[in-house]
Protein backbone atom coordinates (compact mmCIF):
# COMPACT_ATOMS: atom_id res chain seq x y z
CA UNK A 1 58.59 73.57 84.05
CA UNK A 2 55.84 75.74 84.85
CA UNK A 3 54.16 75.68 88.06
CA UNK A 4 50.35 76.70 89.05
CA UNK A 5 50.17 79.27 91.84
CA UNK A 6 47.04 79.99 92.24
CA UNK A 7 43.17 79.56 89.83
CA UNK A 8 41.37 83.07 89.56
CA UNK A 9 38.13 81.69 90.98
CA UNK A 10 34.41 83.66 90.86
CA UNK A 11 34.89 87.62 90.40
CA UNK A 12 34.10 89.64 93.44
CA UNK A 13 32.17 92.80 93.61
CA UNK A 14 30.92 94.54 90.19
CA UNK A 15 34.71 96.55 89.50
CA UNK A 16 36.85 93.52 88.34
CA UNK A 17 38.13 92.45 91.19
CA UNK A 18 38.85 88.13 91.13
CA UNK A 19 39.26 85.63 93.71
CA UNK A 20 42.26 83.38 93.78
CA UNK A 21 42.47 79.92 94.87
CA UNK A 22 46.28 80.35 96.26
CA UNK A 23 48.81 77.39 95.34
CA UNK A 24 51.65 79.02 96.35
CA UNK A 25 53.30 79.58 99.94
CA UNK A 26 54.48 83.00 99.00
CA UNK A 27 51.28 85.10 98.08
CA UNK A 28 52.36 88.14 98.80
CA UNK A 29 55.72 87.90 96.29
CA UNK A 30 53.76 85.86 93.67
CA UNK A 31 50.29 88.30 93.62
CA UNK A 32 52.34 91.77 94.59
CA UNK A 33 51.14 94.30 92.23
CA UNK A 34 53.22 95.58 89.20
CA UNK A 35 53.44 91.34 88.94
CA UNK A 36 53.72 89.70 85.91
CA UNK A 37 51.95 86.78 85.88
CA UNK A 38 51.35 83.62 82.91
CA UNK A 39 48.24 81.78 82.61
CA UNK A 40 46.75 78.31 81.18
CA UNK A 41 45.85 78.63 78.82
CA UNK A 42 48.79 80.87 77.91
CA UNK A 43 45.81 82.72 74.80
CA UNK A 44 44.66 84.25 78.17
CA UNK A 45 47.65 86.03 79.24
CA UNK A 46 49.85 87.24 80.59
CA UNK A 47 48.31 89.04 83.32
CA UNK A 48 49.86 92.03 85.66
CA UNK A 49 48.62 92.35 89.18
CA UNK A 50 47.14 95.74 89.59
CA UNK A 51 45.96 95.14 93.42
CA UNK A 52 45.94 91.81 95.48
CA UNK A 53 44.07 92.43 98.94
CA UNK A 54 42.88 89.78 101.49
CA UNK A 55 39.25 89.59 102.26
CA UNK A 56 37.82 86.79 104.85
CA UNK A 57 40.48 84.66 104.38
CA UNK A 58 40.12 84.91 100.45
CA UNK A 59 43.28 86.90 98.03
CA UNK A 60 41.19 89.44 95.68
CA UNK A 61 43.37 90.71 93.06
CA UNK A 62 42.47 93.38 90.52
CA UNK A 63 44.42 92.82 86.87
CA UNK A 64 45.08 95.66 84.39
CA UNK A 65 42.39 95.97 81.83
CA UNK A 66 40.14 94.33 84.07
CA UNK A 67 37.27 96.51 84.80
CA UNK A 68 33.95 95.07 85.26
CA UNK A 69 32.35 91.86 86.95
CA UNK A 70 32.11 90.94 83.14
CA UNK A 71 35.13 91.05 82.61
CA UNK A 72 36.26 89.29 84.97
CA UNK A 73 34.25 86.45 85.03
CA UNK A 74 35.45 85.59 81.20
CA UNK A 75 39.12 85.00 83.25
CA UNK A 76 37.48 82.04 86.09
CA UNK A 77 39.10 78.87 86.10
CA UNK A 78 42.02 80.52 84.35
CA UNK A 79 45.24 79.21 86.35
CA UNK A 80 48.18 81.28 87.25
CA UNK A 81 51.58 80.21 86.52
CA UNK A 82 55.49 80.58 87.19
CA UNK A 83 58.80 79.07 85.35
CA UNK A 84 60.45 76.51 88.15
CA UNK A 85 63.62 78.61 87.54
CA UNK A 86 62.09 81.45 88.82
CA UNK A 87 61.76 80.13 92.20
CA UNK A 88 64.69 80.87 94.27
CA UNK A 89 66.53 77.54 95.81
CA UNK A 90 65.45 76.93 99.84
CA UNK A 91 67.93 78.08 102.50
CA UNK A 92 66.89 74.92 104.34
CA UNK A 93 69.09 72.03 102.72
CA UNK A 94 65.60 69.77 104.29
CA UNK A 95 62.94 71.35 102.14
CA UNK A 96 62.08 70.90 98.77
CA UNK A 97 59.96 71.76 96.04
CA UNK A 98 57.54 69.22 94.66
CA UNK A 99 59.05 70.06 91.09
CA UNK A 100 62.47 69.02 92.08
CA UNK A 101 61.19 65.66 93.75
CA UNK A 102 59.20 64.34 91.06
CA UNK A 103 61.12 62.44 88.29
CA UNK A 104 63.86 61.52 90.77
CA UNK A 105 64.85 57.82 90.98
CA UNK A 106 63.58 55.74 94.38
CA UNK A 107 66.40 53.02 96.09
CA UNK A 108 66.20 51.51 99.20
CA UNK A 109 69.67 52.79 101.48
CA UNK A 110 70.37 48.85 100.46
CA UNK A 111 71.03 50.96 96.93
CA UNK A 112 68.17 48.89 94.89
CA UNK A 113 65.83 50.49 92.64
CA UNK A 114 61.94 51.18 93.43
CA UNK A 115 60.57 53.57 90.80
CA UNK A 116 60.81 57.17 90.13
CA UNK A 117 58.81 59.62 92.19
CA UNK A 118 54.98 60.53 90.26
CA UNK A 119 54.11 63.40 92.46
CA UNK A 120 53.98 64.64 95.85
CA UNK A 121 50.50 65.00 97.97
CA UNK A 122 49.87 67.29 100.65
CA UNK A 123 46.97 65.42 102.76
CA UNK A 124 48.07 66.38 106.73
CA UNK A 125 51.09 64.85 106.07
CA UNK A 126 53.21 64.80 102.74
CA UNK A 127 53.42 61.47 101.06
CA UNK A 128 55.78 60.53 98.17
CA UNK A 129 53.86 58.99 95.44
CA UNK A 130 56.47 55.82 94.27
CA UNK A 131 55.07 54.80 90.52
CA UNK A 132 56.67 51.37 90.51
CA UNK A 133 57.35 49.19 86.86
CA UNK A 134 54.31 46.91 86.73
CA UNK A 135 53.36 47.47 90.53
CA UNK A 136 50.60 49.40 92.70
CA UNK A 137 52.10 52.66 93.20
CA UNK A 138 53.76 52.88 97.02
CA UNK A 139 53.13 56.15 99.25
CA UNK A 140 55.72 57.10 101.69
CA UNK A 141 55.58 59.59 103.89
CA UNK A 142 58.21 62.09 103.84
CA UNK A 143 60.06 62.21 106.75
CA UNK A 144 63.22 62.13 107.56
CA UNK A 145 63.51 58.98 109.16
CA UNK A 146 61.93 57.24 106.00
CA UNK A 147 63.56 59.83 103.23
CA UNK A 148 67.35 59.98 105.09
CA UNK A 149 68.77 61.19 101.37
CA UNK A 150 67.63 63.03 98.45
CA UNK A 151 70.41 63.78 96.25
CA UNK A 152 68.95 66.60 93.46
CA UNK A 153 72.34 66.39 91.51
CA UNK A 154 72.38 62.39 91.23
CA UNK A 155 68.55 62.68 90.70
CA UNK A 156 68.32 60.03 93.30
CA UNK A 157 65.94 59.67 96.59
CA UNK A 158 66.93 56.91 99.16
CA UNK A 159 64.33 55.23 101.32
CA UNK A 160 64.56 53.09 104.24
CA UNK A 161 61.78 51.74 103.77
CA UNK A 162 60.00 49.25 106.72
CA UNK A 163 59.00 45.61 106.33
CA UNK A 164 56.07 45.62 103.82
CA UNK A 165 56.35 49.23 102.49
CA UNK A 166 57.23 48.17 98.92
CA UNK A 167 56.07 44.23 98.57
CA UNK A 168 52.03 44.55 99.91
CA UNK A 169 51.13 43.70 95.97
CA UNK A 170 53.21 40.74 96.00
């Protein structure tokens, strides 16, 4: 599964240089230079990293073969990608990817099936998005005292869900 990590954005200065939109949490592994980077669409691509640099609060990175503003503008709204598999697994058994927690079944501890987790959103606090078989979809936010179990290898995510979490479209 691919994964975006960041959108090259407006180019900066009149040498190449891009912004990124980052949509990763490790900037400085996924934009290092001498990085090998695919793209969406994949005609556009790959790309290798020839500089990354922080300006303002904003990543600039200069790609090989990139040499003018020109240039670089032809490569905005071009998104950055990684294989899942490259990622390397979290030494904390509590966090997660939002790759490996989409697709996996929803029960309540009671063991009865929900739905199958849609996606994962990131809005102050991270909800689960529950698609449910002709229901609304449920959000849950993901905490361990609602989430007490996610079992990758059973492809299975128990809830203990409150009163009213799952039946408000009833």
């Amino acid at each position: 599964m691919e994964l975006v990590v960041g959108r090259i954005g407006r180019p900066h200065g009149v040498r190449g240089e891009v912004t990124v939109e980052v949509r990763t949490d490790a900037p400085e592994q996924r934009f290092a230079p001498g990085s090998t980077l695919r793209t969406q669409p994949a005609a556009r691509g790959p790309v290798v990293v020839e500089s990354a640099r922080w300006h303002k609060g904003i990543l600039l990175l200069r790609l090989e073969g990139v040499a003018s503003r020109d240039v670089a503008e032809e490569f905005r709204d071009i998104l950055l990608v990684v294989d899942s598999a490259e990622l390397p697994p979290s030494e904390d058994p509590d966090e997660f990817h939002d790759h490996q927690l989409i697709g996996l079944a929803v029960r309540t501890v009671e063991g009865q099936p929900v739905g199958e987790v849609s996606d994962v959103l990131h809005h102050g606090q991270d909800l689960l998005v529950v698609r449910r078989p002709g229901r609304e979809e449920a959000y849950v936010p993901f905490v361990k005292a609602l989430v007490p179990e996610i079992d990758l290898d059973a492809g299975v995510l128990v809830v203990a869900a409150p009163p009213g979490l799952f039946d408000l479209d009833v």
